[in-house]
Protein backbone atom coordinates (compact mmCIF):
# COMPACT_ATOMS: atom_id res chain seq x y z
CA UNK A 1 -7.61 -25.84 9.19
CA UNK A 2 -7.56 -28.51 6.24
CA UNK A 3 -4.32 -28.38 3.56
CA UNK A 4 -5.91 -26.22 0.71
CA UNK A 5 -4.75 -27.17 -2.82
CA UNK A 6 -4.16 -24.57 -5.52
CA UNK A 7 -2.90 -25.58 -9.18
CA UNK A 8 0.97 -24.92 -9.84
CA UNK A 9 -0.06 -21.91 -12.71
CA UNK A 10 -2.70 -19.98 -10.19
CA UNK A 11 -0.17 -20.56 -7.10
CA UNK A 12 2.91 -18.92 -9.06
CA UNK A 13 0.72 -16.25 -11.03
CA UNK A 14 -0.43 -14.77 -7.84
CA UNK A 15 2.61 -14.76 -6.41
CA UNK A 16 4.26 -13.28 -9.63
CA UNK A 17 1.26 -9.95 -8.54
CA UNK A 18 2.14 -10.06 -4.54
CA UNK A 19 5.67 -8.75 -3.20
CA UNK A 20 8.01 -11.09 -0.78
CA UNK A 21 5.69 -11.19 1.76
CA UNK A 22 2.69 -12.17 0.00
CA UNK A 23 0.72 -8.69 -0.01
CA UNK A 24 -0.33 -7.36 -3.29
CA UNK A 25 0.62 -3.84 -3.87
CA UNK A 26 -0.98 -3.30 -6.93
CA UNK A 27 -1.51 -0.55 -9.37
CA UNK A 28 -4.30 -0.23 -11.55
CA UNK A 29 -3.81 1.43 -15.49
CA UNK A 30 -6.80 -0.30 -16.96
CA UNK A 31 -9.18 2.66 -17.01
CA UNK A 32 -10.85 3.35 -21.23
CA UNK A 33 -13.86 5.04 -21.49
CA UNK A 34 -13.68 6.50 -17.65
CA UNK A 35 -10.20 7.82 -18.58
CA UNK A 36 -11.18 9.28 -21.73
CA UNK A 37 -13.71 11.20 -19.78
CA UNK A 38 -11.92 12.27 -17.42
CA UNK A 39 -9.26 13.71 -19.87
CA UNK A 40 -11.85 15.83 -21.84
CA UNK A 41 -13.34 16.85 -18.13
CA UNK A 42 -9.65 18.00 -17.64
CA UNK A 43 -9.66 20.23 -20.99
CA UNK A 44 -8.68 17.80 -23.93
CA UNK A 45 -10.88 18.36 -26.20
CA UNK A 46 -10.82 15.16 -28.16
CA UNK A 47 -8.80 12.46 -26.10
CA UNK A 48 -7.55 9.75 -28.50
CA UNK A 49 -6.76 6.07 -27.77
CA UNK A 50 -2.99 7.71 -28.82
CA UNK A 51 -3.64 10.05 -25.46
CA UNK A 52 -4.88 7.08 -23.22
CA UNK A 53 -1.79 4.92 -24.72
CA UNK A 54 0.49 7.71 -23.65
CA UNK A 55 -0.79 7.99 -20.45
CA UNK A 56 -0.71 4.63 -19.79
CA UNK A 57 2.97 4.21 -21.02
CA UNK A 58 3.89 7.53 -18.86
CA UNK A 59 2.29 5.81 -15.64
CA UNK A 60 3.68 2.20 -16.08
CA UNK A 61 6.86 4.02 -16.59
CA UNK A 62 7.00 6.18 -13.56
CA UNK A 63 5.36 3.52 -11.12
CA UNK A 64 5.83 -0.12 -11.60
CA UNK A 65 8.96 0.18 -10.03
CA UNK A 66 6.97 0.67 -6.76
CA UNK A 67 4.39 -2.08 -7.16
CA UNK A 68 4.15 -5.66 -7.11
CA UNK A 69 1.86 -5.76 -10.21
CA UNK A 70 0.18 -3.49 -12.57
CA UNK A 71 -3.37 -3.99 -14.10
CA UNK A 72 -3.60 -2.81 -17.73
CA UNK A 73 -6.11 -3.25 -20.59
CA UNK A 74 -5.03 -5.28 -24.11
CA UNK A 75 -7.18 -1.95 -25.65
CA UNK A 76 -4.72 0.77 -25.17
CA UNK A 77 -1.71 -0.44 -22.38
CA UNK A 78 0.20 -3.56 -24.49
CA UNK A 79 2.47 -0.59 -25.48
CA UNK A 80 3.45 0.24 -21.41
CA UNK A 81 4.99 -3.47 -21.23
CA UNK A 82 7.80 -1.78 -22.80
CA UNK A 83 8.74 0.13 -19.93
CA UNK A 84 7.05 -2.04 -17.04
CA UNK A 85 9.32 -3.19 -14.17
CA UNK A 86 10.36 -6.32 -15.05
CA UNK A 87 10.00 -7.59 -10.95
CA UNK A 88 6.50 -6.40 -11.59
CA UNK A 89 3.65 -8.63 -12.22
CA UNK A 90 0.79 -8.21 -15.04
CA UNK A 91 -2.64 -8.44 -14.83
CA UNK A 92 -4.96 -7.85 -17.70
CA UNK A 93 -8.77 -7.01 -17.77
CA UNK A 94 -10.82 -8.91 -20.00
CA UNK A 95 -14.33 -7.80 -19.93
CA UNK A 96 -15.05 -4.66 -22.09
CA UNK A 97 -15.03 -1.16 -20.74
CA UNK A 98 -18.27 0.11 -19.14
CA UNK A 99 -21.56 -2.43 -19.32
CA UNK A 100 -25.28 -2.97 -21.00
CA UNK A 101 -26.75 0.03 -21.01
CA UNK A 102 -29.58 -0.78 -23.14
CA UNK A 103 -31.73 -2.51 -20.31
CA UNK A 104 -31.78 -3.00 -16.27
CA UNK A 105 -29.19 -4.85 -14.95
CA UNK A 106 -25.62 -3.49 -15.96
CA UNK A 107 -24.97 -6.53 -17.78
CA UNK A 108 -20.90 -7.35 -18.49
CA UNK A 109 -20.00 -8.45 -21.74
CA UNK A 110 -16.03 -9.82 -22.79
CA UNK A 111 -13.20 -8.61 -25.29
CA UNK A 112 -14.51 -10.32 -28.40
CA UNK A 113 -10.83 -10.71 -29.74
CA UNK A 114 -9.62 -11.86 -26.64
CA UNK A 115 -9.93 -15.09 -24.95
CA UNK A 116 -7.61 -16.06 -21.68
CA UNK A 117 -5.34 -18.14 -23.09
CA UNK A 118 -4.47 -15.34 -25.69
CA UNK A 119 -4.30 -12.67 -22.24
CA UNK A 120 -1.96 -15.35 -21.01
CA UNK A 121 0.13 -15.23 -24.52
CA UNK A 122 0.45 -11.56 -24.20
CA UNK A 123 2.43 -11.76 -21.06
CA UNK A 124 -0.62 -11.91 -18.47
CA UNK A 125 0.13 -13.24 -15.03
CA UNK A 126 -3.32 -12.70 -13.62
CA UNK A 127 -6.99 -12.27 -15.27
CA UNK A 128 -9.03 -9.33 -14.46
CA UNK A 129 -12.84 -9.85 -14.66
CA UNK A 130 -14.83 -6.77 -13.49
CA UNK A 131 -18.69 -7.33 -12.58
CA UNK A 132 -21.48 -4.97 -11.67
CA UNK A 133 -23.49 -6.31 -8.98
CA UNK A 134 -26.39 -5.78 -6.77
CA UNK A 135 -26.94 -8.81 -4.51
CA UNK A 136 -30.81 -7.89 -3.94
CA UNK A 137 -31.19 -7.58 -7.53
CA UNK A 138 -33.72 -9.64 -9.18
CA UNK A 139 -32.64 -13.28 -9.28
CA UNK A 140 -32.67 -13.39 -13.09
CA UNK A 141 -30.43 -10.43 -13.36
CA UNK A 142 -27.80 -11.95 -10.88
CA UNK A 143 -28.14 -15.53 -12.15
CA UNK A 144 -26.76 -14.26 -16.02
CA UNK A 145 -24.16 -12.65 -13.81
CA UNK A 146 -23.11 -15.69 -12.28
CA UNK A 147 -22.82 -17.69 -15.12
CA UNK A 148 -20.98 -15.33 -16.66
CA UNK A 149 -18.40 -14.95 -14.05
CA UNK A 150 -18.83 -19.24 -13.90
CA UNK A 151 -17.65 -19.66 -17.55
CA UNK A 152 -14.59 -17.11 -17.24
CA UNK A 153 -13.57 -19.10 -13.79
CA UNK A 154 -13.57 -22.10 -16.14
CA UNK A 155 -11.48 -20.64 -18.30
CA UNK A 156 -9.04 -19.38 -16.01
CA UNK A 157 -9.00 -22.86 -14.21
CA UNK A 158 -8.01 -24.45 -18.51
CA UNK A 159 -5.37 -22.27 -18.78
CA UNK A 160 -4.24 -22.50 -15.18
CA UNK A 161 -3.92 -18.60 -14.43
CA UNK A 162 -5.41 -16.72 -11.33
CA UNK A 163 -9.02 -14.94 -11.89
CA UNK A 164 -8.90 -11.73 -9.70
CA UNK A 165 -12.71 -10.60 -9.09
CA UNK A 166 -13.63 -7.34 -9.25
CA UNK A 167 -16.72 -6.52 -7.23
CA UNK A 168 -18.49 -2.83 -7.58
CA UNK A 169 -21.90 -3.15 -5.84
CA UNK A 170 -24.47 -0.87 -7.39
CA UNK A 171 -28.32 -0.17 -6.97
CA UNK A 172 -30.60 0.37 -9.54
CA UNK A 173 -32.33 4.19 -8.69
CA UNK A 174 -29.49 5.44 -6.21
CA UNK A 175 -26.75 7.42 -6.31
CA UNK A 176 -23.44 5.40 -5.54
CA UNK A 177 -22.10 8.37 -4.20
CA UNK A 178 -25.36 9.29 -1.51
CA UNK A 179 -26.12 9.31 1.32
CA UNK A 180 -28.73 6.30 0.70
CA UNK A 181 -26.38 4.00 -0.85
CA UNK A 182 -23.76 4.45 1.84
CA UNK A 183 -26.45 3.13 4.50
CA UNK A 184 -26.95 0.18 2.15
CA UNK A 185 -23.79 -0.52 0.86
CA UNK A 186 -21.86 -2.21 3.65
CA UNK A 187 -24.30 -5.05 3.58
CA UNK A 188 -24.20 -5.31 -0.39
CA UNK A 189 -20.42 -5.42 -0.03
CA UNK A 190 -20.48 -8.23 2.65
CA UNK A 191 -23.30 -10.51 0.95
CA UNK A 192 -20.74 -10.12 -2.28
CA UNK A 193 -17.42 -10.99 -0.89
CA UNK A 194 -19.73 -14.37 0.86
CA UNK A 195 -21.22 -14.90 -2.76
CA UNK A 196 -18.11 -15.13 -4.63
CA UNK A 197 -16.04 -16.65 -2.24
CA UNK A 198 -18.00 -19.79 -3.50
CA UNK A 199 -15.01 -22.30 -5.37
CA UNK A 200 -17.72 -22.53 -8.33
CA UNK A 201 -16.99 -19.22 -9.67
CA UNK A 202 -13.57 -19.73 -9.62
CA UNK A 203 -12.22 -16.90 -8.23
CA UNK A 204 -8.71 -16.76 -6.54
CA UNK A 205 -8.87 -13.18 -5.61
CA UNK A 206 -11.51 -10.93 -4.86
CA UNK A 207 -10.93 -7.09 -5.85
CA UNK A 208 -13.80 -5.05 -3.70
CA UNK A 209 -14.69 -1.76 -2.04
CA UNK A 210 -14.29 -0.91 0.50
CA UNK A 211 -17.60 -1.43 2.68
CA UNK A 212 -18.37 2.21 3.59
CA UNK A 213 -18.03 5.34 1.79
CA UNK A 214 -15.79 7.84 4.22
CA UNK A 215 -17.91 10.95 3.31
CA UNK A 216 -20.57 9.63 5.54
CA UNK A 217 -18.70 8.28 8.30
CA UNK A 218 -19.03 10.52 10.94
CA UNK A 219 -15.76 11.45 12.50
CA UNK A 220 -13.64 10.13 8.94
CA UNK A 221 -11.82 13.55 7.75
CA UNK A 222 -13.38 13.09 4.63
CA UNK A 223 -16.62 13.64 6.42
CA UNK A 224 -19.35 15.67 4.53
CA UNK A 225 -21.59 16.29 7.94
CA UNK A 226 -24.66 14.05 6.97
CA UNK A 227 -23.66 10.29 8.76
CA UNK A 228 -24.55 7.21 7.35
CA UNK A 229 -22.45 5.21 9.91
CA UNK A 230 -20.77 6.24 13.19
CA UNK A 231 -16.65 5.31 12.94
CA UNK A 232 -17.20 2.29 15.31
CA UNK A 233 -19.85 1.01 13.28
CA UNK A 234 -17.91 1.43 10.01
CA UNK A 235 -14.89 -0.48 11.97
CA UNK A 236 -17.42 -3.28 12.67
CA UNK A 237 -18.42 -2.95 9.14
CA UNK A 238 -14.70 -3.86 8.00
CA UNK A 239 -14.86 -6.95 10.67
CA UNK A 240 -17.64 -8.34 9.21
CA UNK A 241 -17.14 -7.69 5.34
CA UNK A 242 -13.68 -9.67 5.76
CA UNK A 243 -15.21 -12.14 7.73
CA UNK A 244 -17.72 -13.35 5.10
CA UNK A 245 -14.90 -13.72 2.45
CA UNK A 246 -12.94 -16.95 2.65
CA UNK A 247 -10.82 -15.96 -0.29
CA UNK A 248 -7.77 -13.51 -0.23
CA UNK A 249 -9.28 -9.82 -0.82
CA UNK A 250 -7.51 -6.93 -2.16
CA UNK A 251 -9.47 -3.02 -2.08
CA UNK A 252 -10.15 -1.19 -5.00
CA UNK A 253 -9.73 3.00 -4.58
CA UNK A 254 -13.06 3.38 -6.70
CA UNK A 255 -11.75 6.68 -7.79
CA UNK A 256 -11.67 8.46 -4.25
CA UNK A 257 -8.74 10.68 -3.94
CA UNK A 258 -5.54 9.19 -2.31
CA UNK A 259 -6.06 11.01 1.40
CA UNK A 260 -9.65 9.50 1.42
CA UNK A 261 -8.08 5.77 0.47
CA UNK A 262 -5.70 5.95 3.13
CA UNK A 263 -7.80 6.56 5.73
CA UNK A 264 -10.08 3.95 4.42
CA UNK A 265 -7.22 1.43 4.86
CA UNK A 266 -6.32 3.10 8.38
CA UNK A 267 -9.96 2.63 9.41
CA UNK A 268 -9.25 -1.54 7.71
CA UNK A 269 -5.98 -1.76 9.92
CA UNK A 270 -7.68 -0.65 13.32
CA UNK A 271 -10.61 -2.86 12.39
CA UNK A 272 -8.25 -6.05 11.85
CA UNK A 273 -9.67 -6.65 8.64
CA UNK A 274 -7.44 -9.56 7.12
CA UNK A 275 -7.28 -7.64 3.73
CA UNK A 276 -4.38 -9.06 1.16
CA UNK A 277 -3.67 -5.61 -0.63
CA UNK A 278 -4.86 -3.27 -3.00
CA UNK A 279 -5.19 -2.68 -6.77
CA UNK A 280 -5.57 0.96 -6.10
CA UNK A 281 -5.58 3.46 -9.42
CA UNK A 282 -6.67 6.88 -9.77
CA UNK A 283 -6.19 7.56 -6.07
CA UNK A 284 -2.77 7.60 -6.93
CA UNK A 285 -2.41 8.88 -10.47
CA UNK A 286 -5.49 10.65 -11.34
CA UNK A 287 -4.23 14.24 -10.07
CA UNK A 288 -1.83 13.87 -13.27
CA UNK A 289 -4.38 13.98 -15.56
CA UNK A 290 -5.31 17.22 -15.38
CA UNK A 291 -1.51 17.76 -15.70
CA UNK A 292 -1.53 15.68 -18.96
CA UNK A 293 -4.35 17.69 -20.61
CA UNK A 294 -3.20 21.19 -19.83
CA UNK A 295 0.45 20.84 -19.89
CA UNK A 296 1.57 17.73 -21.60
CA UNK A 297 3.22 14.41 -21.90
CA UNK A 298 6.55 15.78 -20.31
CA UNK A 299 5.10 17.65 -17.42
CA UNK A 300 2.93 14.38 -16.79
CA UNK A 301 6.33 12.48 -16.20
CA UNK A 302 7.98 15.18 -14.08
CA UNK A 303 4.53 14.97 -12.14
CA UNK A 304 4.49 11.25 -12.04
CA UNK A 305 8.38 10.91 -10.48
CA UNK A 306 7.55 13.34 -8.16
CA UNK A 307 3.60 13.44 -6.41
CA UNK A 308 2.40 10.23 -8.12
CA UNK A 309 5.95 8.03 -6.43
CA UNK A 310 5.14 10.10 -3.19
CA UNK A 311 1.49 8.77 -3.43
CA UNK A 312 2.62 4.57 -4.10
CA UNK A 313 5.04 4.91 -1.13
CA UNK A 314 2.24 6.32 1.20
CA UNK A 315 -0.14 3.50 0.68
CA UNK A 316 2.76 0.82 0.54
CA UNK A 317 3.79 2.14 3.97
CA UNK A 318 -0.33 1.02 5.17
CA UNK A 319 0.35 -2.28 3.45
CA UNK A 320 3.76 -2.81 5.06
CA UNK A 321 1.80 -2.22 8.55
CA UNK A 322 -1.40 -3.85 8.11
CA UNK A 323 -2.29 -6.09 5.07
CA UNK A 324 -1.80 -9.73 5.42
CA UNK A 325 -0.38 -12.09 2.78
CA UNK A 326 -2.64 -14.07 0.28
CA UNK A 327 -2.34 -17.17 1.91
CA UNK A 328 -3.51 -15.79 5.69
CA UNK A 329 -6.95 -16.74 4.58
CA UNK A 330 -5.86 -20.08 4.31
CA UNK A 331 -4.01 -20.25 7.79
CA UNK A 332 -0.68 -19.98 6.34
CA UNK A 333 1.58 -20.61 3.78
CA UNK A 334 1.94 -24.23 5.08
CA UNK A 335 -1.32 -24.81 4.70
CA UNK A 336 -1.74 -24.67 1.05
CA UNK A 337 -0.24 -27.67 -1.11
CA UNK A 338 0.11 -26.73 -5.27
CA UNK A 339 -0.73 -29.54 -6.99
């Protein structure tokens, strides 16, 4: 395999989000609108940006001691870099929370008062870019998609700072969570992690789903009794998914719980998947925010030290016994020359 070069800023920023080894144990804190939701689901009545700020601080607090990065927002988590481990790297998210939802397509749109180099002033070590995206879209939709993701690349690659790509495959007319969209989604997620792993979007690290959805993998213990894949079909699905990427790949939790995203990453491990990580979020914290809304900010930290540490450690115990560093993709640390 041929020396890869990678610019001194995106080499050290992705290392400053990945532990000693190279594996990126990530937690994600960079949830807005969802979290608001899921707050007033939970019983609070009017959730504030001074309730998701709170929460934010309480989780930062509690668990980026236990992981090599955290992902937060500029909107409502600056506060939490008070209290975040300093060992621990920062990534923040720079599109806007949610998408278009005036016309087909899910279309992203960008912070207005934020640019990169002003994510980088703040104390970012890593860009966040979340995209919706349905590769058998229509080629108009996905071409505005790519451009878009193009012109952030470029501005990651002017300021010298890792992009991380976020991924979540969609189809117009289908329920993400069916039974439908779980036959189709392994090849959505595999034509994806191909797509971006093209150098002109300028992505260093792709987050993604994983390719199946455990509820209909028959056998999985999150199995709802309707299959959409057998389990050796959704191991073959993890082969080829990490096959098509030729980029380092972390998996996102997409807001399963955290028994249902470990055996996700079991089913990665005994597949041989060469994933890099995870930038995992409400599979570990999002029991507390029921917590948070009927009890308060105090029981939220006693709930935090307690189930949501016990939760980290679980899934960095699957990292410490299956996810390769960054650089594997690359053939090896060796391999890459930062220029």
């Amino acid at each position: 395999m041929s020396v890869v070069r990678i610019t001194r800023g995106k080499f050290a920023g992705i290392n400053a989000c990945a532990d000693a080894r190279g594996v990126i144990a990530a937690l994600a804190m960079d949830q807005r609108g969802s979290l608001q939701k899921m707050l007033t689901v939970a019983g609070m009545a009017a959730a504030s940006a001074d309730d998701l700020t709170r929460f934010k601080f309480a989780v930062t607090e509690a668990l980026s001691p236990h992981a090599s990065a955290i992902l937060l927002d500029p909107e409502h988590g600056l506060p939490a870099l008070a209290v975040k481990a300093p060992q621990t790297g920062l990534l923040l998210a720079y599109e806007k929370s949610g998408y278009d939802t005036t016309g087909r397509g899910r279309l992203p749109d960008l912070l207005p008062e934020w640019s990169v180099r002003r994510l980088a002033e703040a104390g970012a070590n890593a860009i966040k870019l979340l995209v919706h995206y349905d590769p058998d879209d229509r080629p108009a939709i996905n071409a505005v998609k790519q451009a878009f993701i193009e012109r952030v690349g470029a501005e990651c690659a002017g300021v010298d700072i890792p992009l991380f790509l976020e991924i979540v495959c969609y189809e117009d007319g289908l329920d993400e969570k069916g039974l439908e969209f779980a036959r189709r989604k392994p090849g959505k997620v595999i034509a994806a992690m191909a797509e971006f792993s093209n150098p002109r979007y300028g992505a260093d690290v792709l987050k993604i789903e994983v390719p199946v959805n455990m509820k209909f993998v028959a056998g999985a213990a999150a199995f709802g009794g309707t299959a959409a894949c057998t389990r050796a079909e959704a191991l073959a699905h993890f082969r080829e998914a990490a096959d098509a990427a030729s980029r380092p790949f972390i998996y996102l939790s997409a807001g399963v719980s955290d028994a249902v995203f470990r055996e996700a990453l079991e089913l990665a491990i005994e597949a041989g998947a060469r994933f890099s990580g995870i930038l995992c979020g409400r599979a570990t914290w999002q029991d507390g925010v029921t917590v948070y809304a009927r009890q308060g900010y105090e029981a939220l930290r006693a709930w935090l030290a307690e189930r949501g540490v016990q939760n980290i450690a679980a899934l960095n115990a699957l990292l410490a016994r299956g996810a390769t560093p960054w650089w594997a993709v690359y053939g090896g640390r060796d391999q890459i020359e930062v220029v």
